[in-house]
C-alpha atoms as a PDB file:
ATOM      1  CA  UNK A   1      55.141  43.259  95.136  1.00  0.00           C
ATOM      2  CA  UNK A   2      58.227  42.458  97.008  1.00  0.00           C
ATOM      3  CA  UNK A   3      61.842  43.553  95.692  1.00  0.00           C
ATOM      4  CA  UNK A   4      62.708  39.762  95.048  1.00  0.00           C
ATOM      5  CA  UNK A   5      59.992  39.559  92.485  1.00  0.00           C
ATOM      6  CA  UNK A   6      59.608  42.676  91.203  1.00  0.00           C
ATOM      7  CA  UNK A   7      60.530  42.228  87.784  1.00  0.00           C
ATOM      8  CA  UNK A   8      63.818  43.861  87.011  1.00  0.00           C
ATOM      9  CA  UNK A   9      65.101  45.168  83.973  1.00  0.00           C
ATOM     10  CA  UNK A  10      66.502  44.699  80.907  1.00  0.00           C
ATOM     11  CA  UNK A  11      63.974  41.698  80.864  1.00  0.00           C
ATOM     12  CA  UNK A  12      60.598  42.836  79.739  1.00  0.00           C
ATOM     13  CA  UNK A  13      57.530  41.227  80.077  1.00  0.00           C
ATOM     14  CA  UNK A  14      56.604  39.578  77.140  1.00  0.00           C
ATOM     15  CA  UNK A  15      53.081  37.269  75.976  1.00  0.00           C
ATOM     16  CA  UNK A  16      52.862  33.945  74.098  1.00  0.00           C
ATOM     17  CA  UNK A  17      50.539  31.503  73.284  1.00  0.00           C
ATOM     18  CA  UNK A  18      51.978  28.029  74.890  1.00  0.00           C
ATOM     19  CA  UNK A  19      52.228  24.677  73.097  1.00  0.00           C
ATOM     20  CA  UNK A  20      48.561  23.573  75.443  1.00  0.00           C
ATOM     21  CA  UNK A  21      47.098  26.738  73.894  1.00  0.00           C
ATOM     22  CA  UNK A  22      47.347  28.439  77.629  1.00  0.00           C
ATOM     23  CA  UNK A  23      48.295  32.346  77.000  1.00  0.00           C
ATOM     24  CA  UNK A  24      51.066  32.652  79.461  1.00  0.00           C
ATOM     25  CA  UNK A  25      52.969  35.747  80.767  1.00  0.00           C
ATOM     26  CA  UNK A  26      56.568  35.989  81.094  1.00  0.00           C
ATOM     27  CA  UNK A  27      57.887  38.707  83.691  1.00  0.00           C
ATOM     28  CA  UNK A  28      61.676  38.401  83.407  1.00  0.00           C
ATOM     29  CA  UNK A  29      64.259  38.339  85.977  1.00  0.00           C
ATOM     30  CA  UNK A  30      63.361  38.909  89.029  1.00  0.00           C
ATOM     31  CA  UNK A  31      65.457  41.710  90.887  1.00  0.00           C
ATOM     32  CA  UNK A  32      67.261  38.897  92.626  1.00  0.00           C
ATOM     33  CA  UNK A  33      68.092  37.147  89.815  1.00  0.00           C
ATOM     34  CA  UNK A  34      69.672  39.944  88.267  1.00  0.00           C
ATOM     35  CA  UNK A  35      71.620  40.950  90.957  1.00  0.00           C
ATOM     36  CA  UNK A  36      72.990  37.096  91.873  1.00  0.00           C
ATOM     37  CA  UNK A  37      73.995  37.277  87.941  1.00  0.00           C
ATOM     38  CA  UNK A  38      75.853  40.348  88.372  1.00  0.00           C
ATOM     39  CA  UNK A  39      77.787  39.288  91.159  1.00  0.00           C
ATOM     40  CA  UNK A  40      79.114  36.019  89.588  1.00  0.00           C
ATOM     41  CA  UNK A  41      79.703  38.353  86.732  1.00  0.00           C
ATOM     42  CA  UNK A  42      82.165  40.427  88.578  1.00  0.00           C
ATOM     43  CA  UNK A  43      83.659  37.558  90.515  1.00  0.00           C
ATOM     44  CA  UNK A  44      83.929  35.405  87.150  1.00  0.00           C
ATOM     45  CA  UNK A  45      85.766  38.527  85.681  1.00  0.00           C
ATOM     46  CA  UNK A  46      88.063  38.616  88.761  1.00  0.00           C
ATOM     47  CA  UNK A  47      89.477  35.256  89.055  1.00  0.00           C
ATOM     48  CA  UNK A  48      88.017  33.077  86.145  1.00  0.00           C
ATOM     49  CA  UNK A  49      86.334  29.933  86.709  1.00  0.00           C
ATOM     50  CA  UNK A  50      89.235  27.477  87.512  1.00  0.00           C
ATOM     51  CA  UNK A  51      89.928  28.696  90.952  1.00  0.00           C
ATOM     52  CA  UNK A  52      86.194  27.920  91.974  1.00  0.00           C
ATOM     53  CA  UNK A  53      83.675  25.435  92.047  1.00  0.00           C
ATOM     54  CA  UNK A  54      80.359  26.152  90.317  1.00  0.00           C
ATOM     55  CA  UNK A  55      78.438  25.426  93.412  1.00  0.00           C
ATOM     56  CA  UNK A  56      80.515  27.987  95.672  1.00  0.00           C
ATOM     57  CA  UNK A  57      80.738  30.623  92.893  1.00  0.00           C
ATOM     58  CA  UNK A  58      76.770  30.216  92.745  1.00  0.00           C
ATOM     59  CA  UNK A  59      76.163  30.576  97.032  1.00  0.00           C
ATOM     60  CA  UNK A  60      78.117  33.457  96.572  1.00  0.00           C
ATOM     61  CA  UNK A  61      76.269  35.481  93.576  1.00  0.00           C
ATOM     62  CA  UNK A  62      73.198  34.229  95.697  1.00  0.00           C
ATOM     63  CA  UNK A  63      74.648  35.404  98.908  1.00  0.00           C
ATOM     64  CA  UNK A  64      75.614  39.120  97.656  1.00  0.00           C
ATOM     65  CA  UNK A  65      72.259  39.667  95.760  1.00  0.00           C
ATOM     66  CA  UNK A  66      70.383  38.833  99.368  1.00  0.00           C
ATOM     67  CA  UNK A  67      72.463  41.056 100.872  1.00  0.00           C
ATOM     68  CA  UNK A  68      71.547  43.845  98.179  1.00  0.00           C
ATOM     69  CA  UNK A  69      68.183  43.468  98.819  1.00  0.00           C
ATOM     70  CA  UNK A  70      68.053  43.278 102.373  1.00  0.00           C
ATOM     71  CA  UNK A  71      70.102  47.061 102.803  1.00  0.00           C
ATOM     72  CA  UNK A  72      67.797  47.888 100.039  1.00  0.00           C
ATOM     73  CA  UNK A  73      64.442  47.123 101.723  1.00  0.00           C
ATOM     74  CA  UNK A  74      65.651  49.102 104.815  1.00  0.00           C
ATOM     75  CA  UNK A  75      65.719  52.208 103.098  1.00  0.00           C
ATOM     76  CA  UNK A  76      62.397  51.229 101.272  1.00  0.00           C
ATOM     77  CA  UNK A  77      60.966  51.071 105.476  1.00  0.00           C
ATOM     78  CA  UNK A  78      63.063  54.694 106.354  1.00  0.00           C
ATOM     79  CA  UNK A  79      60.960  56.251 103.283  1.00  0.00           C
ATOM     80  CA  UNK A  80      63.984  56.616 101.165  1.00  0.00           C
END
């Protein structure tokens, strides 16, 4: 399982019966997900969301989280 979709906490897995009586399984945020969310977090906290438009604030998050992941999976390959 890669680290974009590992499922990342706080969402757990969870089971339900859908409305075509298929038993489905939802995982939660992926790692990625979380991570984009904290970044607009932080950079929503920082300047509010007048001085930028949705779609840049969103590239951004997306941008940052990528860049997580990436120095992230290069100590995953140096066995740290």
């Amino acid at each position: 399982m890669s680290a974009e979709t590992n499922g990342a906490m706080p969402a757990t897995a969870f089971n339900e019966n859908d409305h075509d009586g298929y038993y489905t399984t939802h995982y939660g945020l992926t790692k990625r997900e979380l991570f984009a969310a904290m970044a607009m977090q932080g950079l929503l906290a920082r300047y509010g969301d007048d001085d930028y438009q949705a779609a840049a604030i969103a590239k951004w998050s997306v941008e940052k989280a990528d860049a997580l992941l990436e120095e992230l999976a290069k100590g995953e390959r140096n066995g740290r």
